[in-house]
C-alpha atoms as a PDB file:
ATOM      1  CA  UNK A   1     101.089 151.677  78.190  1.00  0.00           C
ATOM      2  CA  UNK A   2     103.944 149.783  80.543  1.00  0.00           C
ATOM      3  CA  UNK A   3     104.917 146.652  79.435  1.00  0.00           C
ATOM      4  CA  UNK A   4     103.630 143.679  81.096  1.00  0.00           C
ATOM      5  CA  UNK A   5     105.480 141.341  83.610  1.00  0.00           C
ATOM      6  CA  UNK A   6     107.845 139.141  82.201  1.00  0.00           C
ATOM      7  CA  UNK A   7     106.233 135.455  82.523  1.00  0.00           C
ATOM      8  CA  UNK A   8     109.121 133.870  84.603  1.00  0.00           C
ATOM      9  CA  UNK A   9     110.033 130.540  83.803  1.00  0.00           C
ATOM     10  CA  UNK A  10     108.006 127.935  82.752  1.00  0.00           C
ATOM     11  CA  UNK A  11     108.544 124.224  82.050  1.00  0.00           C
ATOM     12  CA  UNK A  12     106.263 121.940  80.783  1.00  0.00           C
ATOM     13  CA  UNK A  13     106.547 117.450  80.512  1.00  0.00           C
ATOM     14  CA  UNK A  14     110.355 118.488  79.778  1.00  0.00           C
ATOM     15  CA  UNK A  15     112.835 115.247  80.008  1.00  0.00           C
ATOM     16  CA  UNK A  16     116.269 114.735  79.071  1.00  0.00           C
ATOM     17  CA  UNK A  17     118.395 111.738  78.781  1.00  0.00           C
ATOM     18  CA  UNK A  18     122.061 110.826  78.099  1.00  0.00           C
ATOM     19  CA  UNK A  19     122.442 107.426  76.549  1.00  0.00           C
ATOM     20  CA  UNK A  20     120.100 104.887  78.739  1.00  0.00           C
ATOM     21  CA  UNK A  21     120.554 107.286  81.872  1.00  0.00           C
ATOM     22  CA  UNK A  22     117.184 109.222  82.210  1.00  0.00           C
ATOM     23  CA  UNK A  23     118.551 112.353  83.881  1.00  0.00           C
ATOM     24  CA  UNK A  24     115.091 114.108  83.042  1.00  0.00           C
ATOM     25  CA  UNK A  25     111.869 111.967  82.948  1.00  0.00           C
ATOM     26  CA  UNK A  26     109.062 114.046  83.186  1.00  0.00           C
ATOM     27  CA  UNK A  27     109.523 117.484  84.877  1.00  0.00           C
ATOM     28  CA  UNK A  28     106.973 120.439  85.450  1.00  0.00           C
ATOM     29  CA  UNK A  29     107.043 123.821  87.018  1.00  0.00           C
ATOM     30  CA  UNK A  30     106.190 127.593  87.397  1.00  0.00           C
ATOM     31  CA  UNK A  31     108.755 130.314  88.802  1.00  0.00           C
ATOM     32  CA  UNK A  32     106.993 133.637  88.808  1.00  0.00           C
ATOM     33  CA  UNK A  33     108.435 137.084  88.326  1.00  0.00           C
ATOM     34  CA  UNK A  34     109.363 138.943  91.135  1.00  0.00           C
ATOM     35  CA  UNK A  35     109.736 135.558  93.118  1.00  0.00           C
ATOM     36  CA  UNK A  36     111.929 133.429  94.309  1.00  0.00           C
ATOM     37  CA  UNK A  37     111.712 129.718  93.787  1.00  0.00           C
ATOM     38  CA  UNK A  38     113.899 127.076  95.498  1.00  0.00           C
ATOM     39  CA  UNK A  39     114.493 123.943  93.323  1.00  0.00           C
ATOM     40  CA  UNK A  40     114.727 121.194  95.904  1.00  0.00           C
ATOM     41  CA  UNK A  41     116.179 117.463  95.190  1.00  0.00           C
ATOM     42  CA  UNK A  42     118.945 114.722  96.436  1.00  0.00           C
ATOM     43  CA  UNK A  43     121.852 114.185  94.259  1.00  0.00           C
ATOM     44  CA  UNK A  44     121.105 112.799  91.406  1.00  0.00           C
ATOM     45  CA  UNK A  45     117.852 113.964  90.748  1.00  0.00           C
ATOM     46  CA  UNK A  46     117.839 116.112  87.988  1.00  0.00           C
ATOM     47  CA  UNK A  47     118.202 119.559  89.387  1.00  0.00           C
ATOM     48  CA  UNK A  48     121.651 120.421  87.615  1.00  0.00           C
ATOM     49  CA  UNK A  49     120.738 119.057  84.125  1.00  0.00           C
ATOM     50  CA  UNK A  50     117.336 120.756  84.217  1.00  0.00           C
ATOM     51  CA  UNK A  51     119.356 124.149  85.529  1.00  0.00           C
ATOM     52  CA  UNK A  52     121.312 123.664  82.207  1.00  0.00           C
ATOM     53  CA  UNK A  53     118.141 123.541  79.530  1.00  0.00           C
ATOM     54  CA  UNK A  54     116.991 126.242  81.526  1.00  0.00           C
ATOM     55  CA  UNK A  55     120.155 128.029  80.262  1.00  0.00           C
ATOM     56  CA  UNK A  56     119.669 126.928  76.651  1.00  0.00           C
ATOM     57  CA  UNK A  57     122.890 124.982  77.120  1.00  0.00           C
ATOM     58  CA  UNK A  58     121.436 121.401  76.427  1.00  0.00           C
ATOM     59  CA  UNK A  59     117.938 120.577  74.199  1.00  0.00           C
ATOM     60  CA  UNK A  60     115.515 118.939  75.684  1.00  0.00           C
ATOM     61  CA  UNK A  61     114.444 115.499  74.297  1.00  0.00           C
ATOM     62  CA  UNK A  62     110.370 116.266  75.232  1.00  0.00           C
ATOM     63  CA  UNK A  63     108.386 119.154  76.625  1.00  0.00           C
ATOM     64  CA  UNK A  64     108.902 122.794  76.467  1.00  0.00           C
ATOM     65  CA  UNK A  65     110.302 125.521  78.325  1.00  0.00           C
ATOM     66  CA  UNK A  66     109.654 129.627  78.478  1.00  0.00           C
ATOM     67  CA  UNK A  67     112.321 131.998  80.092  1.00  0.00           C
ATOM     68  CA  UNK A  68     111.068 135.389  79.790  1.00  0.00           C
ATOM     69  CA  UNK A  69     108.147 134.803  77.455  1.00  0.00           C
ATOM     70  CA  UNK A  70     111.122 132.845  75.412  1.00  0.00           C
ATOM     71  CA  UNK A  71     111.702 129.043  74.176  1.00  0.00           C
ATOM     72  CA  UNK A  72     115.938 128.339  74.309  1.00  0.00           C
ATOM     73  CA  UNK A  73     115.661 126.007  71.724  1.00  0.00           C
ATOM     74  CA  UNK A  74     114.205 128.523  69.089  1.00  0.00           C
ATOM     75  CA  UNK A  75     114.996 131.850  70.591  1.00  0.00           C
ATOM     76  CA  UNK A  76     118.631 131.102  72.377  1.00  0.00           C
ATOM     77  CA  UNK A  77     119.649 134.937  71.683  1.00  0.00           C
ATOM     78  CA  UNK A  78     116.112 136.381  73.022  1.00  0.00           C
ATOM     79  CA  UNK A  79     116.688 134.080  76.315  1.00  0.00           C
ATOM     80  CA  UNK A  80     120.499 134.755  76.492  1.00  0.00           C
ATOM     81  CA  UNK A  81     119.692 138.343  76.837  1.00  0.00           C
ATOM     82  CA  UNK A  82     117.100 138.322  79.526  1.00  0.00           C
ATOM     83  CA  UNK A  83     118.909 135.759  81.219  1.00  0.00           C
ATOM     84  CA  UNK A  84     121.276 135.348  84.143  1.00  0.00           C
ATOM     85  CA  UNK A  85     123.257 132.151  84.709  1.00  0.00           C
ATOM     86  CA  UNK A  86     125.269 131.570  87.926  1.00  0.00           C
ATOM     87  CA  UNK A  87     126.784 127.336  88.161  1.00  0.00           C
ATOM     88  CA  UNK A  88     127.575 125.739  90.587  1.00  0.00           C
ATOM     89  CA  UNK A  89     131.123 126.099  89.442  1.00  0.00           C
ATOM     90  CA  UNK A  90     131.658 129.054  86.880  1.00  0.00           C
ATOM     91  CA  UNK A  91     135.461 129.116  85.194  1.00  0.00           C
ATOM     92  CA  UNK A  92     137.025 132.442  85.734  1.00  0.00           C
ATOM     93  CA  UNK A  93     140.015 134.029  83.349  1.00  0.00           C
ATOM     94  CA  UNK A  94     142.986 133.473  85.670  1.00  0.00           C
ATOM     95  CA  UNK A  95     145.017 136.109  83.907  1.00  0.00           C
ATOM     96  CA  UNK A  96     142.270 138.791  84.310  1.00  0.00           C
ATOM     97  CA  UNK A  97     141.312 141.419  87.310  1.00  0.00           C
ATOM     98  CA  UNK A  98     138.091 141.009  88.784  1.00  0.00           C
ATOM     99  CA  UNK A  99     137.309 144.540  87.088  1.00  0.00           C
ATOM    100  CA  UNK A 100     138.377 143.192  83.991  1.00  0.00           C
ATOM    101  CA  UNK A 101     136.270 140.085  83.784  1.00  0.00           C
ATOM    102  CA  UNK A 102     133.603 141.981  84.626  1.00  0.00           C
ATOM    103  CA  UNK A 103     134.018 144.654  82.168  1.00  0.00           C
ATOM    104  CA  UNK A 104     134.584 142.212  79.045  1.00  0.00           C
ATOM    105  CA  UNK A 105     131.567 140.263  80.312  1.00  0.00           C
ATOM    106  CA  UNK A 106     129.586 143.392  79.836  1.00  0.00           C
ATOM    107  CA  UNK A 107     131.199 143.730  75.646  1.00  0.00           C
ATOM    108  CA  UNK A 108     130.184 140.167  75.411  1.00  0.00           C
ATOM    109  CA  UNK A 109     126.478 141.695  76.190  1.00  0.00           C
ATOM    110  CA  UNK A 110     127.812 144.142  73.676  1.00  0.00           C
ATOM    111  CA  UNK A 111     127.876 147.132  75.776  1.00  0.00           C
ATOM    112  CA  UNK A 112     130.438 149.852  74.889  1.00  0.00           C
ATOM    113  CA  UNK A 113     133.705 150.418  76.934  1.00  0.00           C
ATOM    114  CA  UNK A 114     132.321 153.203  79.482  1.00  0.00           C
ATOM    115  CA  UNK A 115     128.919 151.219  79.751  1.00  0.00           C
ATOM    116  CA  UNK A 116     130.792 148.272  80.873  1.00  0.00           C
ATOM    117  CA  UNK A 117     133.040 149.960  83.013  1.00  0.00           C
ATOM    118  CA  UNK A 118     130.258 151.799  84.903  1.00  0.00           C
ATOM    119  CA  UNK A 119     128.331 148.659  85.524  1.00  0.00           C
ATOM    120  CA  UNK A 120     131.484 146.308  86.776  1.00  0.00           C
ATOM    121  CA  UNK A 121     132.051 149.287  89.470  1.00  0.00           C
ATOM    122  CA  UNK A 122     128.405 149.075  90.426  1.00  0.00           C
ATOM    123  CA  UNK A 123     128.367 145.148  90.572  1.00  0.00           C
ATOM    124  CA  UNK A 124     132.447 145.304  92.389  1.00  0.00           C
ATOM    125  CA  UNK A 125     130.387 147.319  94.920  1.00  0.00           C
ATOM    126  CA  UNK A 126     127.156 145.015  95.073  1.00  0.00           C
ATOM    127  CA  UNK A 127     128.524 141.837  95.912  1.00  0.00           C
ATOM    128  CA  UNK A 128     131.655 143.176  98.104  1.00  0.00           C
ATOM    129  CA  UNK A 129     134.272 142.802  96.017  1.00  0.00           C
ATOM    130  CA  UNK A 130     135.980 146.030  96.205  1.00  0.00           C
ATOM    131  CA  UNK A 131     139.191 144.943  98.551  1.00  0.00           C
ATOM    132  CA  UNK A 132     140.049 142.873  95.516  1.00  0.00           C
ATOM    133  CA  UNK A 133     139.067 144.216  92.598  1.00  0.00           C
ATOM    134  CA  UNK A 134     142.373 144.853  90.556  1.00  0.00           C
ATOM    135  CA  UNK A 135     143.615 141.314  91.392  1.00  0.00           C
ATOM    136  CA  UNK A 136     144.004 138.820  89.067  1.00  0.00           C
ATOM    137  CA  UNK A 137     141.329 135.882  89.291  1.00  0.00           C
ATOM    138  CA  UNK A 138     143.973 132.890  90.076  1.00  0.00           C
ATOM    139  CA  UNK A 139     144.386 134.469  93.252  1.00  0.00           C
ATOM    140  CA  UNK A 140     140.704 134.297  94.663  1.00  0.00           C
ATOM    141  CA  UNK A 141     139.213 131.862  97.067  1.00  0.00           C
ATOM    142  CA  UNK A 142     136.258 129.485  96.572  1.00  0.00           C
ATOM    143  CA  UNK A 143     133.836 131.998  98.092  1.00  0.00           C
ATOM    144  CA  UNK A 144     135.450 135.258  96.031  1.00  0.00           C
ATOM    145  CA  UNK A 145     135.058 133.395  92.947  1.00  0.00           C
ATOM    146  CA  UNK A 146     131.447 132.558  93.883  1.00  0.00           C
ATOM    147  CA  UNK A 147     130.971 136.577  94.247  1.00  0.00           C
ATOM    148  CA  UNK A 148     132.660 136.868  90.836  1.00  0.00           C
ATOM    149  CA  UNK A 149     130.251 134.619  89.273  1.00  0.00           C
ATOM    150  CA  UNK A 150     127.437 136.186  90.871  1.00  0.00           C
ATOM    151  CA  UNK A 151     128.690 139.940  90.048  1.00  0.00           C
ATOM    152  CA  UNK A 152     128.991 138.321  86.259  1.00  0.00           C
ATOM    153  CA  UNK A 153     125.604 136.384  86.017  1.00  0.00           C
ATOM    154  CA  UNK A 154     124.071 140.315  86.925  1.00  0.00           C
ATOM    155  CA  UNK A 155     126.332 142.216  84.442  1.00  0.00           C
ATOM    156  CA  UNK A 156     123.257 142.693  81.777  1.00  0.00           C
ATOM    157  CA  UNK A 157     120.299 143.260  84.568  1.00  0.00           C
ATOM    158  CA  UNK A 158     119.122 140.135  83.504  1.00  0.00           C
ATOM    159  CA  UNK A 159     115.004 139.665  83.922  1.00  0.00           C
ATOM    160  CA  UNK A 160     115.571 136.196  85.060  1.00  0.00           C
ATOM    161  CA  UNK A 161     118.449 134.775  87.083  1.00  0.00           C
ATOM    162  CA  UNK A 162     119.162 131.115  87.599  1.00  0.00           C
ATOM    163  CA  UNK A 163     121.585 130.072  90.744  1.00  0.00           C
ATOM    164  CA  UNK A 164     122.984 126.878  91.790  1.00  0.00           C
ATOM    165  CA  UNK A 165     124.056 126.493  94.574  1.00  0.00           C
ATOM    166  CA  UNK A 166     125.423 130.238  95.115  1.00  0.00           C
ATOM    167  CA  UNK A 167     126.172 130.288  98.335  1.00  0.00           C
ATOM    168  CA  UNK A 168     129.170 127.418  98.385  1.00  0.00           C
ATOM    169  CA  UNK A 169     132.185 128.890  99.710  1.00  0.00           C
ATOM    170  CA  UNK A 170     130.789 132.018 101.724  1.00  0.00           C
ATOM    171  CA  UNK A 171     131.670 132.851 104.477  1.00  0.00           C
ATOM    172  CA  UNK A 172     128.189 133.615 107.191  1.00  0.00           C
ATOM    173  CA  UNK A 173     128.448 137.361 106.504  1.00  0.00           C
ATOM    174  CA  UNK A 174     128.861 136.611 102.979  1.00  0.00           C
ATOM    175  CA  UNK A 175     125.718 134.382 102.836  1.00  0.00           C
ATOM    176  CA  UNK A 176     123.997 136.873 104.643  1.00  0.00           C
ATOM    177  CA  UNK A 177     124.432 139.466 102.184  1.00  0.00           C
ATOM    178  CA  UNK A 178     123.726 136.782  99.614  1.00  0.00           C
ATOM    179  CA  UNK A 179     120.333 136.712 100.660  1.00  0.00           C
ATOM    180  CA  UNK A 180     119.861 140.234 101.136  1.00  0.00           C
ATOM    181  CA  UNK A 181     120.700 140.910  97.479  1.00  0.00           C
ATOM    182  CA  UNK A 182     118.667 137.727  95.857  1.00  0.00           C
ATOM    183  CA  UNK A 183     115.094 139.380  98.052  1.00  0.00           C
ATOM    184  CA  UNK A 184     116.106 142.576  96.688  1.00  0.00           C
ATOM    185  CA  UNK A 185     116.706 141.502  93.195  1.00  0.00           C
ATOM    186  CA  UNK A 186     112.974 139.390  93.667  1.00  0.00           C
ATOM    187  CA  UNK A 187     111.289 142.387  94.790  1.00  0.00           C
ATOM    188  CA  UNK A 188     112.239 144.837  91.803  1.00  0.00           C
ATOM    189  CA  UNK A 189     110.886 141.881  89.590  1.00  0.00           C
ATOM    190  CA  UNK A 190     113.366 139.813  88.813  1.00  0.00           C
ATOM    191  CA  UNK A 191     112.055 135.917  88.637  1.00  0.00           C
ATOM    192  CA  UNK A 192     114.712 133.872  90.470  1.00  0.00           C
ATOM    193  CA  UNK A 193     115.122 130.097  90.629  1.00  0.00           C
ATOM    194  CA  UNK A 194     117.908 128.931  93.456  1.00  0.00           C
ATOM    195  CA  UNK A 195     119.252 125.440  93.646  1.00  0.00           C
ATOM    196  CA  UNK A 196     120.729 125.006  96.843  1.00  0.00           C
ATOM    197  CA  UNK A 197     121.569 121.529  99.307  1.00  0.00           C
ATOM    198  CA  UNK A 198     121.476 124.405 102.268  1.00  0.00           C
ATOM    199  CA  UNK A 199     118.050 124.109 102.847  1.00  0.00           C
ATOM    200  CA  UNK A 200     117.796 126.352 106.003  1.00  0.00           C
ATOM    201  CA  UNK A 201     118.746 128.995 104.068  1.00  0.00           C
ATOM    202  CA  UNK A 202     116.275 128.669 101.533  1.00  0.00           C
ATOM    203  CA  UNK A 203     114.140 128.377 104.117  1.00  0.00           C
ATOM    204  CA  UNK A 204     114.983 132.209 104.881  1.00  0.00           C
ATOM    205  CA  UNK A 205     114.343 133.287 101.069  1.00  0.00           C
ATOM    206  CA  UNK A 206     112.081 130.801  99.078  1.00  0.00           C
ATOM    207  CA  UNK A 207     108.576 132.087  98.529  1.00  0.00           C
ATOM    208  CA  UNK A 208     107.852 129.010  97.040  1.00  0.00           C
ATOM    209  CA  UNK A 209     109.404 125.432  95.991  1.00  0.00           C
ATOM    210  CA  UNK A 210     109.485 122.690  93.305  1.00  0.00           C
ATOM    211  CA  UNK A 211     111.122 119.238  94.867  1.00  0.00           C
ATOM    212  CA  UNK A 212     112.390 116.569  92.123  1.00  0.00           C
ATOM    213  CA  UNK A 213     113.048 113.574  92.476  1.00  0.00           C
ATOM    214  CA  UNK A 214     114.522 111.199  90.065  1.00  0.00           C
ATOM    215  CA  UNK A 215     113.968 113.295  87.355  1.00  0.00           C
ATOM    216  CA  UNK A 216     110.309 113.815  87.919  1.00  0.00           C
ATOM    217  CA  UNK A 217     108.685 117.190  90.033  1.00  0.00           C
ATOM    218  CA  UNK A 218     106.924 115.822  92.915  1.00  0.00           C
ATOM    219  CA  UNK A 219     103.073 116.799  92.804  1.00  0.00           C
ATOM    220  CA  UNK A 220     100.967 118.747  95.066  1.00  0.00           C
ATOM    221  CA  UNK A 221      99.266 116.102  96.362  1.00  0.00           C
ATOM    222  CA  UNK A 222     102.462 114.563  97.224  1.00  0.00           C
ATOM    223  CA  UNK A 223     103.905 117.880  98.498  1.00  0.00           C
ATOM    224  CA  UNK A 224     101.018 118.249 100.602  1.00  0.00           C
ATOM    225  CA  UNK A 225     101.159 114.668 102.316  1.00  0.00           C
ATOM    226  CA  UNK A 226     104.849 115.079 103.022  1.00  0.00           C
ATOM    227  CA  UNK A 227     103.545 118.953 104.880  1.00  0.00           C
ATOM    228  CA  UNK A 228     101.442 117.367 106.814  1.00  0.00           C
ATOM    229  CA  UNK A 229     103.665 114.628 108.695  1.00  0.00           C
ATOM    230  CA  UNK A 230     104.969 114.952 112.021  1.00  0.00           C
ATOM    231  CA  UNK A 231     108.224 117.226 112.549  1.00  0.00           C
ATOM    232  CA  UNK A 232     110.201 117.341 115.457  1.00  0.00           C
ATOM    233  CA  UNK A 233     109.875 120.545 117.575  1.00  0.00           C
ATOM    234  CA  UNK A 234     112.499 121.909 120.387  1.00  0.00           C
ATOM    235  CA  UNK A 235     111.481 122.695 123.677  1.00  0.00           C
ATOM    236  CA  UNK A 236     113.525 124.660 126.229  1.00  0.00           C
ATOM    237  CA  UNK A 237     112.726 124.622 129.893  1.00  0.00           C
ATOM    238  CA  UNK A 238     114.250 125.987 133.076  1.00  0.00           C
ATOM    239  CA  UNK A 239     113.144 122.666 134.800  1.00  0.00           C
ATOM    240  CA  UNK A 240     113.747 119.699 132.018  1.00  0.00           C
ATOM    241  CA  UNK A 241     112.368 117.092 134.371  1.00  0.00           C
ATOM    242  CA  UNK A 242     109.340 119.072 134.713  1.00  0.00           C
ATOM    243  CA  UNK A 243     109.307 119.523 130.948  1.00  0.00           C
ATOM    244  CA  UNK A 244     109.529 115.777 130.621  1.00  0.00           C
ATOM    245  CA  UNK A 245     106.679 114.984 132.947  1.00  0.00           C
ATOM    246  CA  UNK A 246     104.138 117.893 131.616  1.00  0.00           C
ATOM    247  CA  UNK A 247     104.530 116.637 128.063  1.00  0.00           C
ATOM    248  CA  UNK A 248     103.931 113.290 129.449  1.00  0.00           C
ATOM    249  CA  UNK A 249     100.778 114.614 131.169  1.00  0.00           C
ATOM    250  CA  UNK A 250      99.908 116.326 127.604  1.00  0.00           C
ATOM    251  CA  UNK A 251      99.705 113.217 126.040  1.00  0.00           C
ATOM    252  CA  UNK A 252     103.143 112.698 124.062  1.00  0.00           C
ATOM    253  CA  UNK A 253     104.653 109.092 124.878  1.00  0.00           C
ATOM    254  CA  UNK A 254     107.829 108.753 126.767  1.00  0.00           C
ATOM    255  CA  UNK A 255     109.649 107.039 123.869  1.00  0.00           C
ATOM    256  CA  UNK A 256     109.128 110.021 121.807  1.00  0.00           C
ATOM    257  CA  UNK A 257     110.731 112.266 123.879  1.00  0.00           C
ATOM    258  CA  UNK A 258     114.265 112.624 122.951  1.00  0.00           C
ATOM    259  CA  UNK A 259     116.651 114.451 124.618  1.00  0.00           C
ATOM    260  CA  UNK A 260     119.163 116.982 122.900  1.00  0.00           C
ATOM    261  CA  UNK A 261     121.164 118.721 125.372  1.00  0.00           C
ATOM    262  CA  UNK A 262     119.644 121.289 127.194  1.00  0.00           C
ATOM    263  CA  UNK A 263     116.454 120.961 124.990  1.00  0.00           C
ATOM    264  CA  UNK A 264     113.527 117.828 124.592  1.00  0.00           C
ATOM    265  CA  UNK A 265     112.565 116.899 121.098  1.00  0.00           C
ATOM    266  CA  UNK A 266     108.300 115.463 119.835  1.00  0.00           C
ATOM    267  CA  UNK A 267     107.027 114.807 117.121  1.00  0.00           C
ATOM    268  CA  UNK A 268     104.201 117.208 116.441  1.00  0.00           C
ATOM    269  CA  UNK A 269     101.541 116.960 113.986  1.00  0.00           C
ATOM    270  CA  UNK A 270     100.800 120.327 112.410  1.00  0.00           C
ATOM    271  CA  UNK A 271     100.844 123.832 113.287  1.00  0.00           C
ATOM    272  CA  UNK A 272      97.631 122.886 115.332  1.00  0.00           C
ATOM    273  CA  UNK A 273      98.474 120.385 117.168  1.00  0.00           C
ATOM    274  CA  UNK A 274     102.003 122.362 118.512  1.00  0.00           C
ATOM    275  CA  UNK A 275      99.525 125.327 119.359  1.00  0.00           C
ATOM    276  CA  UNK A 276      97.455 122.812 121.641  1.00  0.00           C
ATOM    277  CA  UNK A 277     100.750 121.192 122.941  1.00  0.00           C
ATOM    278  CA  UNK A 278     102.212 124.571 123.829  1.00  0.00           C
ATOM    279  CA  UNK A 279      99.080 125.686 125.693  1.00  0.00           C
ATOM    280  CA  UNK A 280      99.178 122.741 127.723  1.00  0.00           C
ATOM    281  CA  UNK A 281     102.567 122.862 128.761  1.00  0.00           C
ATOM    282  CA  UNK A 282     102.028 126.774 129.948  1.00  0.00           C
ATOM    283  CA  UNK A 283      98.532 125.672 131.699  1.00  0.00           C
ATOM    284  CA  UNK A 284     100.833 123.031 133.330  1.00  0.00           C
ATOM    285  CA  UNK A 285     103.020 125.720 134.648  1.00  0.00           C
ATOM    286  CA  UNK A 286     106.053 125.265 132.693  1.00  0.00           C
ATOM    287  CA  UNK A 287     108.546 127.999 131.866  1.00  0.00           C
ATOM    288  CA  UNK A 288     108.862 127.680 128.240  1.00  0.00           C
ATOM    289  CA  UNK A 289     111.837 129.515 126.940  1.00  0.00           C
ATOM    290  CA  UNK A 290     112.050 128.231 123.357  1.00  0.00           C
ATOM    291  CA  UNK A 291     109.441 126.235 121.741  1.00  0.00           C
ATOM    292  CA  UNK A 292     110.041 125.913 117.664  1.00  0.00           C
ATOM    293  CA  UNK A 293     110.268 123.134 114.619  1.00  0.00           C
ATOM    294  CA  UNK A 294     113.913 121.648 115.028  1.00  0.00           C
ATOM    295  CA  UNK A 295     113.403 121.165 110.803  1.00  0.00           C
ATOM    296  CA  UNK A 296     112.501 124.319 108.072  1.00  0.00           C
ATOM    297  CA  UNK A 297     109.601 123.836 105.907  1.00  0.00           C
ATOM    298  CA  UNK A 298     111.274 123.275 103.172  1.00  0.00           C
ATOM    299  CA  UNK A 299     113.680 120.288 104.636  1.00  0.00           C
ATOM    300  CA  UNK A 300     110.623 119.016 106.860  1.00  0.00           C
ATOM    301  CA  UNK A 301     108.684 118.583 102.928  1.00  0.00           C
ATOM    302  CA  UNK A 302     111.908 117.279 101.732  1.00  0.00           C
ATOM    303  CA  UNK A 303     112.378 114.449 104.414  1.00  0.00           C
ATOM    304  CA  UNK A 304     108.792 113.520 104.406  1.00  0.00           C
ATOM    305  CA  UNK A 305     108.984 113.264 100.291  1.00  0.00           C
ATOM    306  CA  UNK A 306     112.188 111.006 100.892  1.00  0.00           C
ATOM    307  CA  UNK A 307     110.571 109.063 103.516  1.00  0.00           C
ATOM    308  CA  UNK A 308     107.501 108.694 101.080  1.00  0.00           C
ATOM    309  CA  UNK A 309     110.057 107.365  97.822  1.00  0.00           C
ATOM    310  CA  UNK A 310     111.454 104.622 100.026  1.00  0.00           C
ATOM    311  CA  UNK A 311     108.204 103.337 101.948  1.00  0.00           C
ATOM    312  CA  UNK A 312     107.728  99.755 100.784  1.00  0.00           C
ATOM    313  CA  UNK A 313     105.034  99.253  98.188  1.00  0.00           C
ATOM    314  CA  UNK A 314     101.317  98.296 100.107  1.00  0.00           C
ATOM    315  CA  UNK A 315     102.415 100.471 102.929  1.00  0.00           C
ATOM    316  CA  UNK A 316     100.133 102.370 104.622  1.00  0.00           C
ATOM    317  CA  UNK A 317     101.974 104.319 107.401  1.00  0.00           C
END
């Protein structure tokens, strides 16, 4: 009989303070094997502290969390060894070659000497490190240490891999590639929860999200309110002026028509609404060239959720 799916993460009520500062209050979620789930929040919110219980590196004051089937509190060494860790800033050993930081990361998994060496090769290849992997650490850049840490957090295959904010420091290739290798990890089954302020590029690799704010997960009734506002969508014409006019004609009001270049910017309402809007403008006869949501999902949710936090209290709009 195969063994069955590893359960992911899951966090339960968990909250976590530091003197009178609630860092934690009352967080909640779900990250699914073979998944990847963005963890979405301003500064300040949470994300980081929650990142590190996660990683069995601070208790919890309340609640409960599962990596791997696992609690961190009770079962640190079960979780340590099914799990992979990557901060947003990792220390390196300055004195060491990239090979050789990877290779005694592997005996600290307690693999032997050829296993080790096998798998830093593998991982030197896998995140592009090759051009520099017999020089010492203190010589990398921002984005080559970034690599390191990655290559490091994957020395032990781990079942679930936590990231924050992994992609500071790359260059575009480099991001590219980042991405490339967190879908791939996600579709042999890892369960992967990615912290990130680039939220266009979660946008690109997030099958799902959790949003916190102020130490609390947002629910999915507020979620789905904040989906549901108007985004701004870019439309490209040959003939602006015309473009202007027809969505005039189509019912959007001149003072929501801003103007962003060679491109007009409306509010639309829904995935519905844009469908009707873009029919009209074609009926009208207008050469649409690009017509797409100037905002992601993900930061369109985000800004709505913000928008939400700081309405005054009896608002309605």
């Amino acid at each position: 009989m195969s063994p069955s799916p590893s359960p992911g993460v899951v966090v339960d009520s968990v909250a976590r303070s530091f003197g009178s500062v609630h860092a934690v209050r009352d967080a909640s979620l779900e990250a699914p094997a073979g998944q990847v789930t963005a963890l979405i929040g301003p500064n300040g919110s949470g994300k980081t502290t929650l990142l590190l219980m996660l990683a069995s590196l601070l208790r919890p004051d309340a609640g409960t969390i599962s990596i791997a089937g696992f609690d961190p509190v009770t079962q640190t060494e079960e979780v340590r060894a099914r799990l992979g860790w990557m901060p947003d800033v990792l220390g390196s050993w300055n004195v060491l070659t990239v090979r050789s930081a990877l290779e005694t990361t592997g005996r600290l998994y307690r693999m032997t000497a050829a296993q080790s060496s096998r798998r830093a090769s593998e991982l030197i290849e896998l995140v592009g490190l090759g051009p520099i992997a017999d020089q010492p650490a203190r010589v990398l850049s921002r984005g080559q240490k970034q690599k390191l840490s990655l290559a490091r957090a994957l020395v032990h295959d781990p079942e679930v891999l936590l990231l924050d904010e992994p992609a500071s420091g790359l260059d575009p290739v480099a991001r590219n590639d980042l991405q490339l290798l967190i879908r791939d990890l996600a579709a042999r089954g890892t369960t992967v929860l990615i912290s990130s302020h680039v939220l266009a590029e979660l946008d690109e690799i997030a099958d799902r999200a959790v949003y916190l704010e102020a130490g609390v997960t947002a629910s999915a009734d507020r979620v789905a309110a904040a989906q549901g506002t108007e985004r701004p969508w870019r439309i490209r014409a040959r003939d602006l002026p015309g473009l202007g006019g027809a969505l005039v004609a189509a019912g959007v009001h001149p003072d929501d028509i801003r103007t962003d270049r060679d491109e007009l910017i409306v509010p639309v309402a829904g995935e519905d609404a844009a469908a009707e809007l873009l029919t009209r403008l074609v009926r009208a006869g207008v050469a649409i060239s690009t017509f797409a949501p100037a905002l992601g999902d993900l930061e369109h949710t985000f800004q709505g959720l913000a928008r939400d936090t700081h309405r005054p209290t009896g608002s309605t709009r």
